[in-house]
C-alpha atoms as a PDB file:
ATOM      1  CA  UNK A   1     -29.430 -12.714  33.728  1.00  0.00           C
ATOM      2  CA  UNK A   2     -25.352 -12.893  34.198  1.00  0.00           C
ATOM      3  CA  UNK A   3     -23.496 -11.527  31.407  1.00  0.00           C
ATOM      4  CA  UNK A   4     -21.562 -13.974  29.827  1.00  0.00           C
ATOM      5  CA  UNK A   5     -17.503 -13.559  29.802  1.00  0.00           C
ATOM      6  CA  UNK A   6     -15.578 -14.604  26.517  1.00  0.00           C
ATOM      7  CA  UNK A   7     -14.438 -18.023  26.574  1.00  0.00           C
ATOM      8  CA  UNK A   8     -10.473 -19.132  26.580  1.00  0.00           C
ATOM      9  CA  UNK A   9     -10.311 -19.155  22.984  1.00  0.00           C
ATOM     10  CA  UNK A  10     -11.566 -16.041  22.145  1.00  0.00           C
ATOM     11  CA  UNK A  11      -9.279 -14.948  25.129  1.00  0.00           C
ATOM     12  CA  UNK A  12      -6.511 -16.412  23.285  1.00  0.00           C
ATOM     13  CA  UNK A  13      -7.306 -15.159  20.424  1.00  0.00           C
ATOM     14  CA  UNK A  14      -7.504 -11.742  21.270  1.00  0.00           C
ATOM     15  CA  UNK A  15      -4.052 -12.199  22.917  1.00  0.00           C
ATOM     16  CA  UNK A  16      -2.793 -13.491  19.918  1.00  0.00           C
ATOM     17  CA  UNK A  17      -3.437 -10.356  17.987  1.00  0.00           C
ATOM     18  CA  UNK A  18      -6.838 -11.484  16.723  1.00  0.00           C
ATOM     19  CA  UNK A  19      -9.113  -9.098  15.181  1.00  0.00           C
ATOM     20  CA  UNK A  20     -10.387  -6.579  18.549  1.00  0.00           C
ATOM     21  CA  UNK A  21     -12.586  -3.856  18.410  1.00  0.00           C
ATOM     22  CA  UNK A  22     -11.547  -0.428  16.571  1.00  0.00           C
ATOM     23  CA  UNK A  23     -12.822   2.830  16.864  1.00  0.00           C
ATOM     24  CA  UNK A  24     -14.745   4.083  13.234  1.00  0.00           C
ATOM     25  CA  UNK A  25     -12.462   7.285  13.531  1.00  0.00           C
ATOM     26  CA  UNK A  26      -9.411   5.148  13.162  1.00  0.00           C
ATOM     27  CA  UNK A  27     -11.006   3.496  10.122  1.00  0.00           C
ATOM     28  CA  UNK A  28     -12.392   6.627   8.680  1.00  0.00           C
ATOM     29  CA  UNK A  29      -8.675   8.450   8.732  1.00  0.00           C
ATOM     30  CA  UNK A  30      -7.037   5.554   7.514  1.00  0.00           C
ATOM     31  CA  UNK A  31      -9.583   5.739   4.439  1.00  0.00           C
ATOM     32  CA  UNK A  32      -8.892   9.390   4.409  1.00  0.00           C
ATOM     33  CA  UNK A  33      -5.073   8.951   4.552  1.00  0.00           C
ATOM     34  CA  UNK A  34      -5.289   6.249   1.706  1.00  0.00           C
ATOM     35  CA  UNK A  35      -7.441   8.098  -0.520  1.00  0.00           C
ATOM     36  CA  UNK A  36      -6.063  11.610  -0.368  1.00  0.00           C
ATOM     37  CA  UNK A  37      -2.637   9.983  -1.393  1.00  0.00           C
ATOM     38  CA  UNK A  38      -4.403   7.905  -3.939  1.00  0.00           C
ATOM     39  CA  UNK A  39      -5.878  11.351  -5.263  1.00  0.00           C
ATOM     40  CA  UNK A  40      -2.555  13.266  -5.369  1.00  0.00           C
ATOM     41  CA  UNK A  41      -0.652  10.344  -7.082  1.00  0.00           C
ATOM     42  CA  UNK A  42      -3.635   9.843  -9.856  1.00  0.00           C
ATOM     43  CA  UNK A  43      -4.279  14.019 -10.193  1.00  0.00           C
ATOM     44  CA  UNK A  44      -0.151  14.768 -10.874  1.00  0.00           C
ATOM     45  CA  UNK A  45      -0.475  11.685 -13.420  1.00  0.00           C
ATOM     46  CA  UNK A  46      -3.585  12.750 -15.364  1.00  0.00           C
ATOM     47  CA  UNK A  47      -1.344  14.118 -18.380  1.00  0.00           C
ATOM     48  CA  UNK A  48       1.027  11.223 -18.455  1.00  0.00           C
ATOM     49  CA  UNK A  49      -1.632   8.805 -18.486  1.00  0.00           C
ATOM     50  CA  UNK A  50      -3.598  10.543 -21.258  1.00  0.00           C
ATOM     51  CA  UNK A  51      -0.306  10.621 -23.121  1.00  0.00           C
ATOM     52  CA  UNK A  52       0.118   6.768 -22.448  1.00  0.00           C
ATOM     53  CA  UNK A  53      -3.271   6.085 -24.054  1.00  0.00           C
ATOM     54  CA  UNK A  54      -2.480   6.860 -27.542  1.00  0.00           C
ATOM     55  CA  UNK A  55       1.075   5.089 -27.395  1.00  0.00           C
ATOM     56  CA  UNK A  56       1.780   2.758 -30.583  1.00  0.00           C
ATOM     57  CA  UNK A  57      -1.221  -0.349 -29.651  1.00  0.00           C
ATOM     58  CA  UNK A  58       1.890  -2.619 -30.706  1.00  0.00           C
ATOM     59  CA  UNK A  59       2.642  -1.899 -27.038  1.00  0.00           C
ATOM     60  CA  UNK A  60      -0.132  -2.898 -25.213  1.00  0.00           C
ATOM     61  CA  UNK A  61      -0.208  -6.274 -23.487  1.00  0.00           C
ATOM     62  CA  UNK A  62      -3.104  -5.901 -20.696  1.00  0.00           C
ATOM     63  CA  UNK A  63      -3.022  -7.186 -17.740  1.00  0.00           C
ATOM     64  CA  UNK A  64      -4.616  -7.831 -14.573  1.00  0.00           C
ATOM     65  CA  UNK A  65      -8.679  -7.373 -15.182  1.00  0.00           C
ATOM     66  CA  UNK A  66      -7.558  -5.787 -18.412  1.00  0.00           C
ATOM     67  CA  UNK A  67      -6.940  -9.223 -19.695  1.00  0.00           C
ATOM     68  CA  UNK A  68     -10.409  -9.368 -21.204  1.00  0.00           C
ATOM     69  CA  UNK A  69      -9.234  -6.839 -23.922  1.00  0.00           C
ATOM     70  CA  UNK A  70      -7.866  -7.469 -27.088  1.00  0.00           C
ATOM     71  CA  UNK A  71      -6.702  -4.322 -28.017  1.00  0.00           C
ATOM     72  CA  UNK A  72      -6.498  -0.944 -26.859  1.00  0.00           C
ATOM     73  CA  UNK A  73      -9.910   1.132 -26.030  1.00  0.00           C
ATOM     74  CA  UNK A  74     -10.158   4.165 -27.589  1.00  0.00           C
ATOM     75  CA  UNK A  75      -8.186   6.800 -26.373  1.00  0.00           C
ATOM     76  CA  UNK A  76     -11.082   9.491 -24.937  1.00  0.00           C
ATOM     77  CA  UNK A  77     -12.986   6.454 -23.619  1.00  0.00           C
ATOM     78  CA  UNK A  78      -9.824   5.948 -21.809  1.00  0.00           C
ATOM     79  CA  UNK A  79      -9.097   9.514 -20.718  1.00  0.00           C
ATOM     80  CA  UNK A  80     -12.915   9.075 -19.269  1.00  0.00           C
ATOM     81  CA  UNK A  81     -12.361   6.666 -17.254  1.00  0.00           C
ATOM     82  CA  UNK A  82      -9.303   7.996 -15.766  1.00  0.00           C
ATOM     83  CA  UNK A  83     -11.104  11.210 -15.060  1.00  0.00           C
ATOM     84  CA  UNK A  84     -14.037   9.072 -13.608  1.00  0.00           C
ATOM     85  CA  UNK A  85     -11.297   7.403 -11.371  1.00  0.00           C
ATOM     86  CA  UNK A  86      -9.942  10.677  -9.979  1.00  0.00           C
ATOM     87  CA  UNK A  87     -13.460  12.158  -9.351  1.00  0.00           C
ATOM     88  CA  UNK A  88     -14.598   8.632  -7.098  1.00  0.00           C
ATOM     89  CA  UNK A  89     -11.491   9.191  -5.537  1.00  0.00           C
ATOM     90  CA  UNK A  90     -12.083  13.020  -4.167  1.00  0.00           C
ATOM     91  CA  UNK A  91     -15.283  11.686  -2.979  1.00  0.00           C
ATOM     92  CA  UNK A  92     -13.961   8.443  -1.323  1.00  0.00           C
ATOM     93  CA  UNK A  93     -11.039  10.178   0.296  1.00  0.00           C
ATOM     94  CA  UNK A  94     -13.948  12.527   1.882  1.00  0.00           C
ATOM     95  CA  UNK A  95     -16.717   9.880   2.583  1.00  0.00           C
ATOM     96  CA  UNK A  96     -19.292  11.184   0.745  1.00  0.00           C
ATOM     97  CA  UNK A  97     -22.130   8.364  -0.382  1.00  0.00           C
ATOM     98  CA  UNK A  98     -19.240   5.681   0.416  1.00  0.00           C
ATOM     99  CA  UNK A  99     -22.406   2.846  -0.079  1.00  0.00           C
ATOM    100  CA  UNK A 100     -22.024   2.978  -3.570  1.00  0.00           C
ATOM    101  CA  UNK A 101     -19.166   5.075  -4.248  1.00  0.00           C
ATOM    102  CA  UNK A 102     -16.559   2.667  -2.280  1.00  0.00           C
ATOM    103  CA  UNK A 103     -17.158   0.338  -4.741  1.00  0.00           C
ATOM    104  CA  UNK A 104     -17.067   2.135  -7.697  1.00  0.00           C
ATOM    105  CA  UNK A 105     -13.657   3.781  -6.554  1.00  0.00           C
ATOM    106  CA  UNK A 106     -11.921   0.381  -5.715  1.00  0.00           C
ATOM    107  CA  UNK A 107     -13.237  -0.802  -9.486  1.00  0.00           C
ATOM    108  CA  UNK A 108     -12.047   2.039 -10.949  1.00  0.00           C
ATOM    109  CA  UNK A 109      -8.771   1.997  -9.903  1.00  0.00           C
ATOM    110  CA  UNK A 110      -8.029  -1.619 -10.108  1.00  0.00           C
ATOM    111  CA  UNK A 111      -8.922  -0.662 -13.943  1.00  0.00           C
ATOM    112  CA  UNK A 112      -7.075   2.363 -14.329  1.00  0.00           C
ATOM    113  CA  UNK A 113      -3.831   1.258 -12.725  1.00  0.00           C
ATOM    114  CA  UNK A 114      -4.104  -2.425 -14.623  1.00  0.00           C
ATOM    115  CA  UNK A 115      -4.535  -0.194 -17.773  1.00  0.00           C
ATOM    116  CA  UNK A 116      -1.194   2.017 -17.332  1.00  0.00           C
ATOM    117  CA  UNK A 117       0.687  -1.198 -16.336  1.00  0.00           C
ATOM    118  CA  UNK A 118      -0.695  -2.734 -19.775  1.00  0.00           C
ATOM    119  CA  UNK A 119       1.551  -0.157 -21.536  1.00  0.00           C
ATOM    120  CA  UNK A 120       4.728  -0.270 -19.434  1.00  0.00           C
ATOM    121  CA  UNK A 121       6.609  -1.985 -16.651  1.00  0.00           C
ATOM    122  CA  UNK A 122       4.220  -3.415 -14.061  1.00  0.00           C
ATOM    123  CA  UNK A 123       4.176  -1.429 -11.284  1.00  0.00           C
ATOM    124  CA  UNK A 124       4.031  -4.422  -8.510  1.00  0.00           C
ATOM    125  CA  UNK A 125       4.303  -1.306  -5.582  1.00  0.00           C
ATOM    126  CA  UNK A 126       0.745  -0.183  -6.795  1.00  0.00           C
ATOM    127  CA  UNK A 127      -0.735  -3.617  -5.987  1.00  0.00           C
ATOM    128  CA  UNK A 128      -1.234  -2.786  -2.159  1.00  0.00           C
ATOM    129  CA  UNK A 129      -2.749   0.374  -2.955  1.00  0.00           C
ATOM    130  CA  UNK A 130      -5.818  -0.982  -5.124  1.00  0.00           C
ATOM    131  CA  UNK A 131      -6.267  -4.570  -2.591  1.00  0.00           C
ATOM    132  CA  UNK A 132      -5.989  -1.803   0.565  1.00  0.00           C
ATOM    133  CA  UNK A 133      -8.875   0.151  -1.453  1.00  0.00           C
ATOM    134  CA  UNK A 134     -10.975  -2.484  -2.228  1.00  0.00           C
ATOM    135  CA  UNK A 135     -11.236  -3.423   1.394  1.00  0.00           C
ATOM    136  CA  UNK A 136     -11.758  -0.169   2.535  1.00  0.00           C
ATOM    137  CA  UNK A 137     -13.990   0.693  -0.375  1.00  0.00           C
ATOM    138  CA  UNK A 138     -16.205  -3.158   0.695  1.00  0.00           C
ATOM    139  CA  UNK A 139     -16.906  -2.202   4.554  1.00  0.00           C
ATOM    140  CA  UNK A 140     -18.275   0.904   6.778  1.00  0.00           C
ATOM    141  CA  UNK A 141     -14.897   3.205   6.162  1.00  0.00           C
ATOM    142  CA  UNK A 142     -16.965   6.138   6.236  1.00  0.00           C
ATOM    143  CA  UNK A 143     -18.846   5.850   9.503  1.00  0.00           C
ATOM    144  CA  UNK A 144     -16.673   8.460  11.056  1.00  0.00           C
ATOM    145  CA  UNK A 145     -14.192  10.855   9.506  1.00  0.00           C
ATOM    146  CA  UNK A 146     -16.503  11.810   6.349  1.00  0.00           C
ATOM    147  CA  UNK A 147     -19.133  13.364   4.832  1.00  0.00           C
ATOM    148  CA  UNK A 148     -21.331  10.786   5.554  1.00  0.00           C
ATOM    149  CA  UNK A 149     -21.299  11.345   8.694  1.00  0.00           C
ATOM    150  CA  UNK A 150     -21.474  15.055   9.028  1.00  0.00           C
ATOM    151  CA  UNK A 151     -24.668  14.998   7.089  1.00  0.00           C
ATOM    152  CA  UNK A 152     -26.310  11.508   9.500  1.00  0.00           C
ATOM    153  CA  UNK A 153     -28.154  12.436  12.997  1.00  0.00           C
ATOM    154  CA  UNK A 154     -26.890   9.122  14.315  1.00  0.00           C
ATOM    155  CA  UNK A 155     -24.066   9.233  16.882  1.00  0.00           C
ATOM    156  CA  UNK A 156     -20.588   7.939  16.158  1.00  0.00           C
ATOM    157  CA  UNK A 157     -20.653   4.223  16.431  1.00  0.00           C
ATOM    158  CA  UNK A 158     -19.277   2.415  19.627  1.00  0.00           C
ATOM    159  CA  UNK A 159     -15.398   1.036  18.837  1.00  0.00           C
ATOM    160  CA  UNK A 160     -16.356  -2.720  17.401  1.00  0.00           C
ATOM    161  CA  UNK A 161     -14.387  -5.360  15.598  1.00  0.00           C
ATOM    162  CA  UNK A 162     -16.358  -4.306  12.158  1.00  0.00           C
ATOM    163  CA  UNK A 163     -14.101  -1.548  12.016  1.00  0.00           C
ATOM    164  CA  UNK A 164     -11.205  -3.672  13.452  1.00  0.00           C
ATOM    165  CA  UNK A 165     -11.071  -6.219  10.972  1.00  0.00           C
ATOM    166  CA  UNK A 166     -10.630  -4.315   8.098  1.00  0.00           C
ATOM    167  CA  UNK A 167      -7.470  -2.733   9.392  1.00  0.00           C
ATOM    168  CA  UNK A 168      -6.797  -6.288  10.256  1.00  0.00           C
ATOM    169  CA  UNK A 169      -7.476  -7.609   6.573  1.00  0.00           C
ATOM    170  CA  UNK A 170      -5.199  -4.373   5.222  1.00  0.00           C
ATOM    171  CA  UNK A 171      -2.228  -5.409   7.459  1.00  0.00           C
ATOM    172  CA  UNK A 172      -2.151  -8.992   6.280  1.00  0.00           C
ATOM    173  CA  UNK A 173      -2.125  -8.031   2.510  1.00  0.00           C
ATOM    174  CA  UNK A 174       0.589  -5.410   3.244  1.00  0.00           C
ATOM    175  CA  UNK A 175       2.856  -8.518   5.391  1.00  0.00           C
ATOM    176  CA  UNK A 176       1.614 -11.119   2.046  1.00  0.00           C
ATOM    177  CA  UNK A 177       3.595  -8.934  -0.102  1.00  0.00           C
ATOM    178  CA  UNK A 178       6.816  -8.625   2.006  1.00  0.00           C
ATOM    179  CA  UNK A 179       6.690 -12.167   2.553  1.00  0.00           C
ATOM    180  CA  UNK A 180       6.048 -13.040  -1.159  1.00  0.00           C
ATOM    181  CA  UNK A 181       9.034 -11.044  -2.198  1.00  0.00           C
ATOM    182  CA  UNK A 182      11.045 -12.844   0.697  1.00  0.00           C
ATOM    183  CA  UNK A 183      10.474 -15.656  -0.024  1.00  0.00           C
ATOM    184  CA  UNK A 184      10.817 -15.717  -3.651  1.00  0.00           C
ATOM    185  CA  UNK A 185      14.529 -14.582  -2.504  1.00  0.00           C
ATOM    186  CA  UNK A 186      15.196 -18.215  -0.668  1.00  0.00           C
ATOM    187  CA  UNK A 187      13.782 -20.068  -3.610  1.00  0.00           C
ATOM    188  CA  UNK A 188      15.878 -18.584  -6.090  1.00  0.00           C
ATOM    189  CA  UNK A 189      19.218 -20.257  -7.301  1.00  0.00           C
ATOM    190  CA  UNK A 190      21.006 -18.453  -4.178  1.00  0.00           C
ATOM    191  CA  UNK A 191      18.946 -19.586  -2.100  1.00  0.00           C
ATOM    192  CA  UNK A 192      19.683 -18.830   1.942  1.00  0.00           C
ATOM    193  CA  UNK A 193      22.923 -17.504   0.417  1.00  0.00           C
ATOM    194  CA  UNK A 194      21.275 -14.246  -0.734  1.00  0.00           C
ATOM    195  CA  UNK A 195      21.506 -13.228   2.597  1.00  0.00           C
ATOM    196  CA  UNK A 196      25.118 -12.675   2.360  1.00  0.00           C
ATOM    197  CA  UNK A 197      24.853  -9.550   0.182  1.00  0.00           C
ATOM    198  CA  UNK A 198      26.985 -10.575  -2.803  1.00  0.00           C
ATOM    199  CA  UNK A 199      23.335 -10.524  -4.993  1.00  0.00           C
ATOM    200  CA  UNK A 200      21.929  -6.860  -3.582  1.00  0.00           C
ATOM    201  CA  UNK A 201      25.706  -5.721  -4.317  1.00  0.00           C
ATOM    202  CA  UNK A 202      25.592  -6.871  -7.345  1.00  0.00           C
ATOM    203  CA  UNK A 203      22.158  -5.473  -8.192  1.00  0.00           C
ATOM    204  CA  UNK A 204      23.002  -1.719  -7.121  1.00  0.00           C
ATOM    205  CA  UNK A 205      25.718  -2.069  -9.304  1.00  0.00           C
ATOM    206  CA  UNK A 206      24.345  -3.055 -12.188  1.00  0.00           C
ATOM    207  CA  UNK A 207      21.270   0.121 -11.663  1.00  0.00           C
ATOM    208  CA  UNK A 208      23.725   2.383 -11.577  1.00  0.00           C
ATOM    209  CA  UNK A 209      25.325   1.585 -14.913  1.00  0.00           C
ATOM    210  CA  UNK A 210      22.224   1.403 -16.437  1.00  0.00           C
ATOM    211  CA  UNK A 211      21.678   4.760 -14.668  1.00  0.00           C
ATOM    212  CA  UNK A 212      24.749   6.106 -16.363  1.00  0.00           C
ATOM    213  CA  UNK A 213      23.970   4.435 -19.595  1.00  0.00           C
ATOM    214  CA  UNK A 214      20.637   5.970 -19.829  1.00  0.00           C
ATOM    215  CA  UNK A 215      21.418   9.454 -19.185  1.00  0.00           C
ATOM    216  CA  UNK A 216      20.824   9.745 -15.386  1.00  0.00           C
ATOM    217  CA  UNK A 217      23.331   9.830 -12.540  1.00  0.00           C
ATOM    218  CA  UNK A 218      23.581   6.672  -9.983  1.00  0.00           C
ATOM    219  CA  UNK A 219      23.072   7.799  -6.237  1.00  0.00           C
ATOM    220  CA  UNK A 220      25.849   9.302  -4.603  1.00  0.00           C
ATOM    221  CA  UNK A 221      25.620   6.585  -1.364  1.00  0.00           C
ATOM    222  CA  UNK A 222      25.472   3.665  -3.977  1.00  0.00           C
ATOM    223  CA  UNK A 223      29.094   4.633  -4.890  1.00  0.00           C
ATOM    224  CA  UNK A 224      29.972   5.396  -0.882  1.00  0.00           C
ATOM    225  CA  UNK A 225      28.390   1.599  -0.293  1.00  0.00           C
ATOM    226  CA  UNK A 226      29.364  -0.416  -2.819  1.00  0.00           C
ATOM    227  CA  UNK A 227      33.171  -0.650  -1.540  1.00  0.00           C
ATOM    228  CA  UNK A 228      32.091  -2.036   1.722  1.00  0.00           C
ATOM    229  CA  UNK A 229      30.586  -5.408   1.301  1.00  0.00           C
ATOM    230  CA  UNK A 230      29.697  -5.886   4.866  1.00  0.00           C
ATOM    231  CA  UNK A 231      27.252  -3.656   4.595  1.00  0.00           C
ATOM    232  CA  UNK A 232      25.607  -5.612   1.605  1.00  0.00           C
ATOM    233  CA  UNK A 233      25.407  -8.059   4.468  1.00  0.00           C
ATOM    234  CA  UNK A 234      23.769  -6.314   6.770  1.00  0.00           C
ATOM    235  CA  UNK A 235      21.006  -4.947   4.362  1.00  0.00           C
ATOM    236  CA  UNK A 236      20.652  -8.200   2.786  1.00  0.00           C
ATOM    237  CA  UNK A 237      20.100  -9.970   6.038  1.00  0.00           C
ATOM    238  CA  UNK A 238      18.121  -7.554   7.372  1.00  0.00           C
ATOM    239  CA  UNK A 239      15.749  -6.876   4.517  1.00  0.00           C
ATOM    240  CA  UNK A 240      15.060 -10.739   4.135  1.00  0.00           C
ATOM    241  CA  UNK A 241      14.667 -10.875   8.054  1.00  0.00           C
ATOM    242  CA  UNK A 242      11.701  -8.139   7.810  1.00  0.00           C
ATOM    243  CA  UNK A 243      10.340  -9.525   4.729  1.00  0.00           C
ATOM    244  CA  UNK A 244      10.059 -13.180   5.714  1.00  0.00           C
ATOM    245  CA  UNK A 245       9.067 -12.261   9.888  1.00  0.00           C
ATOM    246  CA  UNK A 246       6.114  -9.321   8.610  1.00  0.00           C
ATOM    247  CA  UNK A 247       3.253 -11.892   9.256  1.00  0.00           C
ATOM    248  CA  UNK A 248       4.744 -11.897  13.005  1.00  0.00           C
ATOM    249  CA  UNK A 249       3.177  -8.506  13.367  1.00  0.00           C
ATOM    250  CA  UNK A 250      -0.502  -9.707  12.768  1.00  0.00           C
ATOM    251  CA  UNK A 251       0.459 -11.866  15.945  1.00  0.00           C
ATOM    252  CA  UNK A 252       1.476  -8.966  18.092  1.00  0.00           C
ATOM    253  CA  UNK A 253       0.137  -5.285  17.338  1.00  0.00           C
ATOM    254  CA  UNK A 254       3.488  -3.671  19.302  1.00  0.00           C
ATOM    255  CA  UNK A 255       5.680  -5.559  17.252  1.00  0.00           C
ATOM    256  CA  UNK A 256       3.517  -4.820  14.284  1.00  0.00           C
ATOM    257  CA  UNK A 257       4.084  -1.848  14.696  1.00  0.00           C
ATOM    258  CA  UNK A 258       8.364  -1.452  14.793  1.00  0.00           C
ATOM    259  CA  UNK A 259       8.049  -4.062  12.228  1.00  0.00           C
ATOM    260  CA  UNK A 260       6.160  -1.516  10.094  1.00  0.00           C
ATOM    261  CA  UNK A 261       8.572   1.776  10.896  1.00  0.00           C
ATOM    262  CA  UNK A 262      11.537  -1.182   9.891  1.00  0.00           C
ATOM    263  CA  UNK A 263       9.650  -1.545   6.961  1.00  0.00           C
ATOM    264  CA  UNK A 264       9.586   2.349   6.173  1.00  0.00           C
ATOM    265  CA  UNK A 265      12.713   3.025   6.433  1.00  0.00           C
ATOM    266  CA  UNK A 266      14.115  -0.061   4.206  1.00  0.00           C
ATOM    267  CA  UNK A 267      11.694   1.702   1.822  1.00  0.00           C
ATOM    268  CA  UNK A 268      13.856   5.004   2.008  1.00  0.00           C
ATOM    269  CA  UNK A 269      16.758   3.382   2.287  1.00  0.00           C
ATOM    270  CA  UNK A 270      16.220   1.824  -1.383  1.00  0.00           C
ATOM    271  CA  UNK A 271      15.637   5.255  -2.342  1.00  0.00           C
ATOM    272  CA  UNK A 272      18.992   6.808  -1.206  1.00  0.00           C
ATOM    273  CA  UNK A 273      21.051   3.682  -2.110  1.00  0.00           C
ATOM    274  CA  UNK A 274      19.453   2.728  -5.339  1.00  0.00           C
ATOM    275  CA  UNK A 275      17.676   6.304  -6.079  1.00  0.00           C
ATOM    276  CA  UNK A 276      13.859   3.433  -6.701  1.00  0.00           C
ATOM    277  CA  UNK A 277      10.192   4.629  -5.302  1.00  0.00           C
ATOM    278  CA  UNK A 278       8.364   2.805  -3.727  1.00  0.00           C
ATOM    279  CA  UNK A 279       6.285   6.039  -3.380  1.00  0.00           C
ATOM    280  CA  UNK A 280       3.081   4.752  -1.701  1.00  0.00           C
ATOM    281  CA  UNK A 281       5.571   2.414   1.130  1.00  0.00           C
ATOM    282  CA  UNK A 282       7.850   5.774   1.444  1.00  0.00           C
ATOM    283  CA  UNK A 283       4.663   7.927   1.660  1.00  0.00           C
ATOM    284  CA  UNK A 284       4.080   6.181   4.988  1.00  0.00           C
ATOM    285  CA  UNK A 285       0.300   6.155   4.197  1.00  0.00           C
ATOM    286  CA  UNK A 286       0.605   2.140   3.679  1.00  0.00           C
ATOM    287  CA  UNK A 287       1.755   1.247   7.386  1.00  0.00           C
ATOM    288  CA  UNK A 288      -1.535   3.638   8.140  1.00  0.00           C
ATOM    289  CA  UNK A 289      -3.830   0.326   9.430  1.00  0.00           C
ATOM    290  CA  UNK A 290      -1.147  -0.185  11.960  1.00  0.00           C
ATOM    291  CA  UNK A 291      -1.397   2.998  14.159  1.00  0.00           C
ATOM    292  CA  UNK A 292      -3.959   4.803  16.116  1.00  0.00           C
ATOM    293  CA  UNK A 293      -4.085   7.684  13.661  1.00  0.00           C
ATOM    294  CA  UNK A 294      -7.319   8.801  14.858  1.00  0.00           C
ATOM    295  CA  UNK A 295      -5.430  10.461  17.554  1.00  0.00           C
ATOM    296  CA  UNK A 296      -4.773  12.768  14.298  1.00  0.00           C
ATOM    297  CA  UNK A 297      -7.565  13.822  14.031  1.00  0.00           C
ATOM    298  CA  UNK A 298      -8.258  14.129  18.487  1.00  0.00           C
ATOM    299  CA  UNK A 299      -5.011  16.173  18.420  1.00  0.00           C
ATOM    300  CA  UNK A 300      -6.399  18.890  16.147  1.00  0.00           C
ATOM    301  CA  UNK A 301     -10.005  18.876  17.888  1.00  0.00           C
ATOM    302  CA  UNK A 302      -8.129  19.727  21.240  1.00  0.00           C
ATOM    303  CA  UNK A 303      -6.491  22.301  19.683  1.00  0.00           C
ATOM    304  CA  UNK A 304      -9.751  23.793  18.050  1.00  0.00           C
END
């Protein structure tokens, strides 16, 4: 019987950037990627966030799933859970029994990140960490690249879309952000005009008095920047250019990909202007779903 050929959608589709096939290996070291950082960033927090659970309860206004509090839990049920968060990461960053401990990973984080944001500032850079988790923790992230798979007699899976979509899904929350932060810029009282620069100018200013104020010393390049208001310009219309055109690059994986390094390096150039972290964007590990970073891990088997 004669094979059938895709029809002109799916071509289309496919040219379009759809969702394609994927190797499991790039999955599994994207999952590996996202949950080693995840584990460094919870494990060099453990004491600040056991310190932040017996702050004054005065303070704590929950959000996210930690709406369905009233008040505070107690403090070692707390600590607990944090612990039990850092131990589902270790095994989700390695793969091992990802059926059931994907899940509980992705839960537990959501919880434990909701729950330090209860007490302070809402950390808004943290919400692409727990929706990339989630997805990762709800599909077959460990079918290559993980314990899992060490310990199965089944070969490595064919490349297939069921590890392409994910990445897929991943990419589209990341460009959801950027364009929900862009556009919140247009529909301010500025509107278009924020592209002009006057507003970010304005805004490094007023961080580094409060810098100043609060004990801390304002970046050196804020003060070397501030004087030249073209400049302002040119990050202003360039940073609202990458936020509002980042769904572009789930139309075209090439551009997908400079629009992702763009996106880095606005991340680091916050940091040297304005001395803010966005530490999982600057980590890199966030544009992850956009490269072939299995070649990684084909790089170091060569080399073996």
């Amino acid at each position: 019987m004669k094979e059938k050929t895709p029809g002109k959608g799916l071509r289309a589709l496919k040219g379009l950037g759809g969702v394609v096939a994927a190797p499991p290996a790039r999955l599994g070291m994207v999952r590996l990627l996202i949950g080693g950082y995840t584990f460094y960033y919870l494990r060099k927090r453990r004491d600040a966030f056991h310190r932040l659970n017996r702050t004054d309860p005065a303070l704590f206004a929950p959000v996210g799933p930690v709406r369905v509090l009233r008040k505070p839990i107690p403090a070692p049920v707390a600590d607990a859970l944090n612990d039990a968060t850092l131990v589902s990461t270790a095994l989700f960053a390695l793969g091992a029994g990802h059926k059931v401990v994907g899940p509980v990973h992705s839960s537990l984080l959501s919880w434990t990140l909701s729950y330090r944001n209860s007490w302070s500032m809402i950390f808004h850079s943290d919400n692409s960490l727990v929706m990339h988790s989630i997805v990762l923790g709800a599909t077959r992230a460990a079918d290559a690249v993980s314990v899992d798979a060490l310990l199965s007699s089944a070969k490595t899976p064919e490349p297939h879309k069921r590890y392409g979509w994910p990445l897929q899904l991943m990419n589209a929350v990341s460009t959801a952000v950027y364009l929900l932060s862009g556009v919140s810029k247009v529909a301010g009282p500025l509107g278009w005009s924020w592209a002009k620069g006057s507003s970010m100018r304005r805004q490094v200013a007023v961080d580094g008095v409060r810098k100043e104020v609060f004990g801390s010393e304002a970046p050196a390049a804020a003060y070397a920047t501030y004087k030249h208001e073209h400049l302002f310009t040119a990050f202003a219309a360039g940073s609202l250019a990458m936020e509002l055109g980042a769904p572009l690059g789930l139309i075209n994986r090439k551009f997908g990909k400079l629009m992702a390094l763009a996106l880095f390096g606005m991340h680091w150039g916050i940091r040297v202007i304005m001395g803010i972290k966005f530490r999982y964007q600057m980590s890199g590990v966030s544009f992850a779903p956009w490269f072939d970073v299995e070649k990684i891990l084909e790089i170091f088997t060569r080399r073996r």
